[in-house]
Protein backbone atom coordinates (compact mmCIF):
# COMPACT_ATOMS: atom_id res chain seq x y z
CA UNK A 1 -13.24 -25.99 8.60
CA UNK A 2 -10.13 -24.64 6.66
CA UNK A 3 -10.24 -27.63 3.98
CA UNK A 4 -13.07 -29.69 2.62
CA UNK A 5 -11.33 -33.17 1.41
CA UNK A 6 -13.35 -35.66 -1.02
CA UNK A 7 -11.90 -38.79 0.37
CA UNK A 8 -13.57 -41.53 -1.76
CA UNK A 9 -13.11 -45.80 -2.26
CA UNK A 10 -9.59 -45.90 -4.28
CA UNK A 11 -11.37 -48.02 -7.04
CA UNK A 12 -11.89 -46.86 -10.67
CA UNK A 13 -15.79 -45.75 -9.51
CA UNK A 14 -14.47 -43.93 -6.46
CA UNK A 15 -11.78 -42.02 -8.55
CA UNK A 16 -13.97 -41.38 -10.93
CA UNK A 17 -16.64 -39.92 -8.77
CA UNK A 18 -14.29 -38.05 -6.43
CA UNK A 19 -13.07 -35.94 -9.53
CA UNK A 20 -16.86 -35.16 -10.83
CA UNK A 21 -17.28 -33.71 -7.73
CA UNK A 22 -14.44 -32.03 -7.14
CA UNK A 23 -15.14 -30.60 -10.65
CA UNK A 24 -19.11 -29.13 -9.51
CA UNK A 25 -17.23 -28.13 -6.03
CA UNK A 26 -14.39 -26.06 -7.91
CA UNK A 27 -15.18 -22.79 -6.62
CA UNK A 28 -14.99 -23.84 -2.92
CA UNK A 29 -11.45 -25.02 -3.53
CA UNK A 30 -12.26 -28.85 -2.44
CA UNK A 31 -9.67 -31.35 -2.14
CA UNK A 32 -9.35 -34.78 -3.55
CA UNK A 33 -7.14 -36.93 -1.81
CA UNK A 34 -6.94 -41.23 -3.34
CA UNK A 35 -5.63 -43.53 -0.39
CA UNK A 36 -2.64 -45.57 -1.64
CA UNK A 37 -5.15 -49.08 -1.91
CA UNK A 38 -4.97 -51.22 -4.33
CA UNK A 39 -8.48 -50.78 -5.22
CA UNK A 40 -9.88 -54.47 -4.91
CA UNK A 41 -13.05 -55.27 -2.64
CA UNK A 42 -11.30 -55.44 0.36
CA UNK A 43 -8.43 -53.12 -0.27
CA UNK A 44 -10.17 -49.51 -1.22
CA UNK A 45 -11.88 -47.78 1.60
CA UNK A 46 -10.76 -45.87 4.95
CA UNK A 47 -11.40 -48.64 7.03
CA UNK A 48 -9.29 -51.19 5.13
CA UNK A 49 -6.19 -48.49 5.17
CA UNK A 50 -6.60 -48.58 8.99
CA UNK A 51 -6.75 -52.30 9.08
CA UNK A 52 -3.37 -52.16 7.84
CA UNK A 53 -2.04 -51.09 10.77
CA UNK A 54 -2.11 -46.91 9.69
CA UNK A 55 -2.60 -44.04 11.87
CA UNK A 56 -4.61 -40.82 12.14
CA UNK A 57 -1.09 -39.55 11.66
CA UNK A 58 -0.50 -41.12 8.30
CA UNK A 59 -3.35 -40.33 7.23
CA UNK A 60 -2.51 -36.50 8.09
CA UNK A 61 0.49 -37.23 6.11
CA UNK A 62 -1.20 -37.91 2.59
CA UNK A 63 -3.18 -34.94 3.31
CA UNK A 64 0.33 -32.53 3.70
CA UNK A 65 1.63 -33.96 0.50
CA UNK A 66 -2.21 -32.99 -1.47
CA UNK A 67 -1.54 -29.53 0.74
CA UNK A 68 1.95 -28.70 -0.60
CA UNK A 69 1.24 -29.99 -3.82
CA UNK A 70 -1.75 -27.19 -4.01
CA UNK A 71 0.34 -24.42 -2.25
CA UNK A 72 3.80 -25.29 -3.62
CA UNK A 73 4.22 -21.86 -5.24
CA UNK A 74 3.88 -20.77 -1.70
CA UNK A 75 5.75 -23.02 0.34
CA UNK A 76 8.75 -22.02 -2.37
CA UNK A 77 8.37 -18.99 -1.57
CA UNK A 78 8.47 -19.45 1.86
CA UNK A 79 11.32 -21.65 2.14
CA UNK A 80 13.54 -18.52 0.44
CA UNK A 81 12.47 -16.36 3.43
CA UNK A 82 13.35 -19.10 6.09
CA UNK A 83 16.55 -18.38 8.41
CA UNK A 84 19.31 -21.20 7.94
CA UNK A 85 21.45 -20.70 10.90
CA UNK A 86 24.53 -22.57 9.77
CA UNK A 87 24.52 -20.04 6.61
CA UNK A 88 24.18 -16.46 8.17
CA UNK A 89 22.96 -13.36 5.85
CA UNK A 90 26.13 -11.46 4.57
CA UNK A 91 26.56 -8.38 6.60
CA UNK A 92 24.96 -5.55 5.76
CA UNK A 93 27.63 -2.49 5.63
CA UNK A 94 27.11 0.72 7.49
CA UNK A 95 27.13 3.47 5.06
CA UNK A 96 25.86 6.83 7.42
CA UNK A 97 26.38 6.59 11.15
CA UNK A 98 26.56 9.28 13.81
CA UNK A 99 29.11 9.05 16.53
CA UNK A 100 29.04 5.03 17.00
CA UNK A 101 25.87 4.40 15.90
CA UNK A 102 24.87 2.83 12.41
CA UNK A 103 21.70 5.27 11.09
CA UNK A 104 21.52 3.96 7.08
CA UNK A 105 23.01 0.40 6.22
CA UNK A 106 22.56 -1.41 3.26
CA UNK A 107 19.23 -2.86 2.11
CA UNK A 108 17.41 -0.30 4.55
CA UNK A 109 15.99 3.34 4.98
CA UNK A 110 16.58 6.22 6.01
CA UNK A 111 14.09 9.31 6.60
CA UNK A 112 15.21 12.40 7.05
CA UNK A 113 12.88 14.90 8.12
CA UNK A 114 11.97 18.69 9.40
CA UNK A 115 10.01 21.81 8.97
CA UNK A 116 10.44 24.62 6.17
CA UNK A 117 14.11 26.43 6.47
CA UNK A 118 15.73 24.27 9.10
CA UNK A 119 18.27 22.87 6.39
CA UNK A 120 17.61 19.66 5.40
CA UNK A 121 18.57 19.81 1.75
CA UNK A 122 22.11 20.99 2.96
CA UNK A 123 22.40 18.11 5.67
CA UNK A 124 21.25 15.48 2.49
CA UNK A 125 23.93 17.19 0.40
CA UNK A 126 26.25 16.31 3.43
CA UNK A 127 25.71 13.10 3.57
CA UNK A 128 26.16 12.55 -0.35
CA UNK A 129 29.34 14.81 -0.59
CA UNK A 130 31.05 12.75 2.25
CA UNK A 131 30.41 9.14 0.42
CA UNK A 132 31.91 11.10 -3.03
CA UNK A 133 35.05 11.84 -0.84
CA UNK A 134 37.30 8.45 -2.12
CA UNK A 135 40.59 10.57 -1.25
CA UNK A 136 39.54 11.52 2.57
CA UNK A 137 40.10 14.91 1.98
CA UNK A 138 39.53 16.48 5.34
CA UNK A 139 35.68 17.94 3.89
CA UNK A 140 33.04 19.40 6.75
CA UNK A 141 30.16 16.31 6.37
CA UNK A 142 28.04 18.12 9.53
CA UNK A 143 29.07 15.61 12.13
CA UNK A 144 28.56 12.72 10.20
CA UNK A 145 30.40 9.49 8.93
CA UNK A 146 30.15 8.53 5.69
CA UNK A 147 31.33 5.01 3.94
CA UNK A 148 33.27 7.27 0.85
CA UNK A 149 31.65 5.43 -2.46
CA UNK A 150 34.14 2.77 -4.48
CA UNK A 151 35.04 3.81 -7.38
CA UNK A 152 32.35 1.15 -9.24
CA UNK A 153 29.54 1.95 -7.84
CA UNK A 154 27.54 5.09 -8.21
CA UNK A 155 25.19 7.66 -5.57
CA UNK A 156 21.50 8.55 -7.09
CA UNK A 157 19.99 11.47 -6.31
CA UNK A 158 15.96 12.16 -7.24
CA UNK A 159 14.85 15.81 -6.63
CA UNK A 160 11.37 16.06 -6.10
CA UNK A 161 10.56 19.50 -5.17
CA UNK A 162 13.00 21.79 -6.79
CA UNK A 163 13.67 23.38 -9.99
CA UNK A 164 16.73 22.50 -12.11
CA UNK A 165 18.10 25.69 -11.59
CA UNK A 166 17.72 25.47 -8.15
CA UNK A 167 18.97 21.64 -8.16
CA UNK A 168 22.34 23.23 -9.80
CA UNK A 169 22.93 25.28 -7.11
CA UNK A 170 22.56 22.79 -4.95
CA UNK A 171 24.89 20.23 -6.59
CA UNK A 172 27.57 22.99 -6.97
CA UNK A 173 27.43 23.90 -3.54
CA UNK A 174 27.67 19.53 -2.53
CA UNK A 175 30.88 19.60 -4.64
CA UNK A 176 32.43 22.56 -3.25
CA UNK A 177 31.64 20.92 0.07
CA UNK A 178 33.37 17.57 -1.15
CA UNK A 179 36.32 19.66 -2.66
CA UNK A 180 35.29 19.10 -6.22
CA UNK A 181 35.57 20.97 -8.82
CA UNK A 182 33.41 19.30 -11.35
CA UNK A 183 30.47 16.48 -11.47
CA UNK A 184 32.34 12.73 -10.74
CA UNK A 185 31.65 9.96 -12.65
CA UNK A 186 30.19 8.46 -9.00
CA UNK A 187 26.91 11.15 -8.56
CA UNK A 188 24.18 11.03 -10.97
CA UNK A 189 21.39 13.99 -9.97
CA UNK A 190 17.90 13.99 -11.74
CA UNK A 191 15.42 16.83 -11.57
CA UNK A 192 11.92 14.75 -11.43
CA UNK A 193 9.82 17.51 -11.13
CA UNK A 194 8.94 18.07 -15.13
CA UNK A 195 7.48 14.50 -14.77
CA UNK A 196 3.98 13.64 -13.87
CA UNK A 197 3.85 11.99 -10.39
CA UNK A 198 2.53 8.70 -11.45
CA UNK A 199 5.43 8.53 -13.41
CA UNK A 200 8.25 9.37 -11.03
CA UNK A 201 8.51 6.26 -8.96
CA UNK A 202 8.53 3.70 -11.92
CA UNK A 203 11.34 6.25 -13.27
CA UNK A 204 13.25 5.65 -9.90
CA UNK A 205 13.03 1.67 -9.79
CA UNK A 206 14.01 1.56 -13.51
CA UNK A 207 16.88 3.89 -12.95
CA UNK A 208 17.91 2.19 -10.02
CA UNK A 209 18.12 -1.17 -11.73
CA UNK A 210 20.00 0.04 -14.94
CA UNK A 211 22.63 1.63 -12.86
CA UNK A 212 23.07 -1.64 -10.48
CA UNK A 213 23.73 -4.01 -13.49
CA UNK A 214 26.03 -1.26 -15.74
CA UNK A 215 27.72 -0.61 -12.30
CA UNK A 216 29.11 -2.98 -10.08
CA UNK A 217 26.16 -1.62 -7.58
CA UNK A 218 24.11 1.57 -6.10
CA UNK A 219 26.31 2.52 -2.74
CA UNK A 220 23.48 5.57 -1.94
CA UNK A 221 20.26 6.77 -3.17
CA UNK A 222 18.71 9.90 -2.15
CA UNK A 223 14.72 11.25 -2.93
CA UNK A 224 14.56 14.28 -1.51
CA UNK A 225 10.59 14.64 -1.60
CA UNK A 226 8.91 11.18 -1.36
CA UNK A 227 5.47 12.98 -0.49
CA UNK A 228 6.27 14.40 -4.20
CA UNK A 229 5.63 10.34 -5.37
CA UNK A 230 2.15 9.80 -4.45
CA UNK A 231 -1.38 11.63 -5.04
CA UNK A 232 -1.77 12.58 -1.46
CA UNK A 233 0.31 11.99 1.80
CA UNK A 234 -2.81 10.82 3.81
CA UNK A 235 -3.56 7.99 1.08
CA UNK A 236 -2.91 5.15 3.40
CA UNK A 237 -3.40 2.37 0.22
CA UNK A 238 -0.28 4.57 -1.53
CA UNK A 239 1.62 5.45 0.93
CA UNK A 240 2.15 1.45 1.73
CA UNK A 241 2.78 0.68 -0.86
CA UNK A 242 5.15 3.19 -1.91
CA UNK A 243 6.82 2.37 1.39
CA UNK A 244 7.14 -1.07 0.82
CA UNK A 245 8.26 -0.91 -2.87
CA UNK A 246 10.90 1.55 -1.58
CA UNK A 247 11.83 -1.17 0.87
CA UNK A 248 12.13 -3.94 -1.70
CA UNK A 249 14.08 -1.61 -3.95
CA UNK A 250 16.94 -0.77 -1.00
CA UNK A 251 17.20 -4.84 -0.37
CA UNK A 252 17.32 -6.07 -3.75
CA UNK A 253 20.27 -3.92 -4.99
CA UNK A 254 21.81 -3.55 -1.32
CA UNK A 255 21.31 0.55 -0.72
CA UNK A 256 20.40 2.60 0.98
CA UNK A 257 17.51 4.72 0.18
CA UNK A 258 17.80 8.09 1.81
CA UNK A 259 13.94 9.28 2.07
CA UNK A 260 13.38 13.26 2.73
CA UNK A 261 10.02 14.27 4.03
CA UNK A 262 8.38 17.00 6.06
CA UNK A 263 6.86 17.25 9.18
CA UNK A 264 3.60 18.18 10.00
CA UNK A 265 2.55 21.83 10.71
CA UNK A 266 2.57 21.32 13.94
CA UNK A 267 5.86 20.00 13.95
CA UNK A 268 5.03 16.81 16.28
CA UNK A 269 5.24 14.21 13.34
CA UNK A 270 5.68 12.99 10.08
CA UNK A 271 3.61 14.11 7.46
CA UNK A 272 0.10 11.74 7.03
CA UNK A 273 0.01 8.11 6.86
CA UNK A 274 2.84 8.25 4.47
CA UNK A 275 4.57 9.53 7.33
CA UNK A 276 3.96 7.12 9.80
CA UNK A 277 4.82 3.98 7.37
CA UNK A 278 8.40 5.05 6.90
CA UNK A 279 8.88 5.69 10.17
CA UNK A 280 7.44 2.01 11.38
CA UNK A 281 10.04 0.58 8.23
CA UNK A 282 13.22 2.84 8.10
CA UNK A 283 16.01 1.96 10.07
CA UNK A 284 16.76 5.27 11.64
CA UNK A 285 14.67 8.84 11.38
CA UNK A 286 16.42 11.86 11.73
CA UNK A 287 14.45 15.09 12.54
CA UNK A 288 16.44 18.82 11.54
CA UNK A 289 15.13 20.86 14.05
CA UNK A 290 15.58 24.86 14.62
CA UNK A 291 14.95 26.99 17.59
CA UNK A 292 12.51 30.32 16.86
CA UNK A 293 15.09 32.87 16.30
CA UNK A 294 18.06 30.60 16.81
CA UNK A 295 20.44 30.03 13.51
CA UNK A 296 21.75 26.77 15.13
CA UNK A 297 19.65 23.89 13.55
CA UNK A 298 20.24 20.35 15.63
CA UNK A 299 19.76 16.96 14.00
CA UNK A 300 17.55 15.07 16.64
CA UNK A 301 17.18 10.95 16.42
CA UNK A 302 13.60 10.41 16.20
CA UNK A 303 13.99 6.43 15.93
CA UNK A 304 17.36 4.21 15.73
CA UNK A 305 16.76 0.38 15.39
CA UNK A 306 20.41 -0.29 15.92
CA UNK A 307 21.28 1.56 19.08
CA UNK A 308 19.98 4.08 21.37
CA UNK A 309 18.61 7.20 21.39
CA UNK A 310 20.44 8.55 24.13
CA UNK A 311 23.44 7.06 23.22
CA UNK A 312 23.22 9.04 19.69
CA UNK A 313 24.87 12.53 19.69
CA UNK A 314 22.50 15.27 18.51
CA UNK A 315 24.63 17.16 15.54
CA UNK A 316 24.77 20.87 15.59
CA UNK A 317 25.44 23.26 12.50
CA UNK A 318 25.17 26.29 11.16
CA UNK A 319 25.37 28.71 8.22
CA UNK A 320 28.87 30.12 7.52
CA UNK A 321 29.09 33.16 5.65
CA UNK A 322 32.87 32.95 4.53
CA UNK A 323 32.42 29.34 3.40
CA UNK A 324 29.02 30.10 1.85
CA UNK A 325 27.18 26.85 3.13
CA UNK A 326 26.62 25.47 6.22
CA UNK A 327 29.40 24.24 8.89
CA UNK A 328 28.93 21.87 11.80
CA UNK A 329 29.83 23.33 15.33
CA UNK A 330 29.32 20.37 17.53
CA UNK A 331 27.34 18.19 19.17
CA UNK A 332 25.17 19.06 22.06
CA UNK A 333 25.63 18.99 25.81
CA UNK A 334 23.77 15.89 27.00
CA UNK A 335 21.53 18.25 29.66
CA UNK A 336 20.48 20.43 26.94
CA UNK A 337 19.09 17.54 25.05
CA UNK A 338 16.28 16.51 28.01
CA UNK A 339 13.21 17.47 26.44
CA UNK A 340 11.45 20.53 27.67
CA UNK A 341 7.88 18.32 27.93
CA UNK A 342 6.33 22.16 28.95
CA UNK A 343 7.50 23.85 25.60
CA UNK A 344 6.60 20.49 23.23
CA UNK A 345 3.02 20.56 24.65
């Protein structure tokens, strides 16, 4: 059985009995549930309830209200996560899409993946120069829409893997992309890697939540590097749970959390179990993908929750030499996107 219930005579020896024992049966969690008799002779046992005209439902009744009253931290908890359909969740906005479809919307994830060299760090500095761009300056964001940032909030961005030096290079090329000539009030860029890993998570959600109360709200966050968070990518225990505390993070302050991550060697998945848990979670993955020999890298939908893959243009882009970063030169012909299932075995 699920539950053990002492149900006992409701007179003062029956009360007082039912709670010794519940007392020596304490570590099997045993109820104690007192019928609502008035405790005389012929008003204080099961039978006499019955003879008053109750039913087996009734009597399941009393035994909800003892349940609830031992699970009501629960059943709170519970009732915050049920749907009310005649008071519908505010909409979440759409804050990266490609073409018509919505890839990273508030209070969700986003990976971004690929192998060594294929330019992801330039496609994430895309996406974060094209939600600085509050003027709609006519800026090159590799194919992509971007929600430009208000001027309140603020765009976090965590650099795992790179040196600060390196970092500043990168930054200076996201502003020349966004037509800046200096560091707006709206990007804040952190170099985590002269922290020790255990501490560069708790350094995130801490960050995250002092900059959504002295703002009026986080409009993008980008970790490029979440393998860079956690002892070992094949940790399954860690990568969960760095997963799901991302997760939380992105729906309590309404972001979203950009998540950079490689692929395997073999260039078939995402790295390790850590992998595989952000791709089950995020909304959208997005693989950056580069033919042997080719200098055209494609960004290929791996997953999209709100659409279709088929129905989601595959971005092309490339380095230009007399811009000095990369450009986007279209999307690709819908025949050339059929999978050669010869060349990915």
């Amino acid at each position: 059985f699920r539950h053990l219930v002492l149900l006992f005579d409701s007179d003062e020896t029956g009360k007082r009995a039912s709670l010794e024992q519940q007392a020596q049966l304490a570590p099997l969690e045993v109820f104690r549930l007192v019928l609502p008799l008035s405790g005389t002779k012929k008003d204080k046992d099961i039978s006499d309830y019955f003879a008053q005209g109750k039913t087996g439902r009734d009597l399941l009744q009393l035994f909800y209200q003892t349940l609830s009253k031992h699970y009501e931290e629960s059943l709170s908890l519970l009732k915050n996560c049920e749907i009310q359909w005649d008071k519908p969740p505010q909409k979440q906005e759409t804050i990266i899409s490609i073409g018509k479809t919505p890839v990273g919307v508030q209070s969700s994830l986003l990976g971004i993946t690929g192998g060594e060299g294929t330019g992801k760090s330039h496609y994430v500095s895309a996406l974060i120069a094209g939600c600085l761009n509050s003027k709609n300056l006519p800026i090159d964001t590799l194919g992509t829409t971007l929600l430009p940032c208000p001027k309140d909030k603020v765009v976090l961005f965590f650099d795992t893997e790179q040196s600060q030096d390196q970092l500043y290079q990168n930054i200076s090329k996201l502003l020349k992309r966004a037509k800046l000539t200096s560091l707006p009030d709206l990007l804040h860029a952190f170099c985590l890697t002269q922290l020790p890993r255990r501490e560069r998570l708790k350094v995130i959600r801490e960050g995250l939540e002092s900059f959504y109360y002295q703002c009026a709200g986080v409009h993008l966050v980008v970790i490029d590097g979440i393998a860079d968070l956690i002892g070992a990518v094949n940790n399954e225990q860690e990568s969960v749970e760095l997963i799901e505390e991302l997760y939380l993070l992105a729906g309590n302050y309404k972001t979203c959390i950009v998540c950079v991550l490689h692929l395997t060697p073999s260039g078939l998945k995402l790295r390790g179990h850590l992998g595989s848990e952000l791709q089950r979670k995020a909304t959208a993955v997005l693989s950056i993908e580069r033919e042997k020999n080719s200098p055209i890298s494609a960004v290929k939908p791996m997953k999209i929750r709100n659409g279709s893959l088929s129905d989601t243009p595959q971005i092309l882009f490339r380095w230009n030499n007399e811009l000095g970063m990369h450009s986007y030169v279209g999307n690709q012909k819908n025949e050339d996107q059929k999978p050669n299932k010869a060349s990915t075995l």
